[in-house]
Protein backbone atom coordinates (compact mmCIF):
# COMPACT_ATOMS: atom_id res chain seq x y z
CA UNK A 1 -1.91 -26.68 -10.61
CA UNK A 2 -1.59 -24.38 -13.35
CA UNK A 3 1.61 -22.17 -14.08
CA UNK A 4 -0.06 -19.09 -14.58
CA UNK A 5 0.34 -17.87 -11.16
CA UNK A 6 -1.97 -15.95 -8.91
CA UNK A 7 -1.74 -12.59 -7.26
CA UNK A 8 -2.25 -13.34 -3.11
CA UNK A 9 -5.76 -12.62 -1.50
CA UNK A 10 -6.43 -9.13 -0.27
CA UNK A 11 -4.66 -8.90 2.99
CA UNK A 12 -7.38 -8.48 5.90
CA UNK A 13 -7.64 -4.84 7.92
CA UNK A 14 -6.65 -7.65 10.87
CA UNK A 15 -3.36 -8.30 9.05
CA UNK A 16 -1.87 -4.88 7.30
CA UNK A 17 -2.76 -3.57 11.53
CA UNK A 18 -0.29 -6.20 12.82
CA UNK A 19 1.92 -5.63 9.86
CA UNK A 20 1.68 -1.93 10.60
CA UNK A 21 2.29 -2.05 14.52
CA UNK A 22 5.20 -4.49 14.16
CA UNK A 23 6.85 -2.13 11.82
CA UNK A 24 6.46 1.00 14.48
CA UNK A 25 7.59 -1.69 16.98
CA UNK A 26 10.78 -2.06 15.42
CA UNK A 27 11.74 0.89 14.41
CA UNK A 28 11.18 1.52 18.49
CA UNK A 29 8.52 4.10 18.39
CA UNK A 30 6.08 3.03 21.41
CA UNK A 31 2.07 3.41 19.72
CA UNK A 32 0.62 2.19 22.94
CA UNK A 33 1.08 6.03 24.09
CA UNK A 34 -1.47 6.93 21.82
CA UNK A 35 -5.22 6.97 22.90
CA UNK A 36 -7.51 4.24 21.03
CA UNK A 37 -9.88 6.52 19.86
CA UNK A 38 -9.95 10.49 20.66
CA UNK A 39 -11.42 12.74 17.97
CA UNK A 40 -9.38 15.99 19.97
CA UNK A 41 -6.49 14.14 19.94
CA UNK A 42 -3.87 14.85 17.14
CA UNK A 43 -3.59 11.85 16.80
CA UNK A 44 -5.00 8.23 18.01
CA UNK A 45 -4.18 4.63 17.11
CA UNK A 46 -7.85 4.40 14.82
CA UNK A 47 -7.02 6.84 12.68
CA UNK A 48 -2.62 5.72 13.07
CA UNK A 49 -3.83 2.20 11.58
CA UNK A 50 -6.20 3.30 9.31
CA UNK A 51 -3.89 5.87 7.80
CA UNK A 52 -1.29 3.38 7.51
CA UNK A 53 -3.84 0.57 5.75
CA UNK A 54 -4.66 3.23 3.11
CA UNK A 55 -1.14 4.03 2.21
CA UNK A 56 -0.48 0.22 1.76
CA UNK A 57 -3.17 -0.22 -0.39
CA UNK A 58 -2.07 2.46 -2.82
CA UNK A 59 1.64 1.39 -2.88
CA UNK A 60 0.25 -2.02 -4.06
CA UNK A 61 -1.94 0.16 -6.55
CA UNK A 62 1.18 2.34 -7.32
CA UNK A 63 3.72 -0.79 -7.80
CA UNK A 64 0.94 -2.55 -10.25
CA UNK A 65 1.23 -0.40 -12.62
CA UNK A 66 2.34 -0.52 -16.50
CA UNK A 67 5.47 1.39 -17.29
């Protein structure tokens, strides 16, 4: 083992989605309302998770970088 440490693996789409839904499940806002996929819908829990995986991803982006 080295002591130049490594940056963790890429969380999966599997993970950030249960990261996501636990955080709307404590903060006690009920996502099972929503349907799983509707394209009229304003809103559905597809496009909820995926919206939520992209903003992850850049706040990792956004915290990496050089001041």
């Amino acid at each position: 083992m080295s002591g130049i440490p490594r940056p963790p693996a890429e969380p999966t789409d599997e993970e950030l989605d249960r990261y996501i839904l636990t955080r709307y499940a404590l903060l006690g806002i009920d996502v099972s309302v929503l349907p799983e996929s509707d394209s009229d819908a304003p809103m559905d829990l597809e496009r909820l998770l995926a919206n939520g995986r992209s903003i992850l991803r850049q706040d990792v982006v956004a915290a990496d970088f050089e001041i």
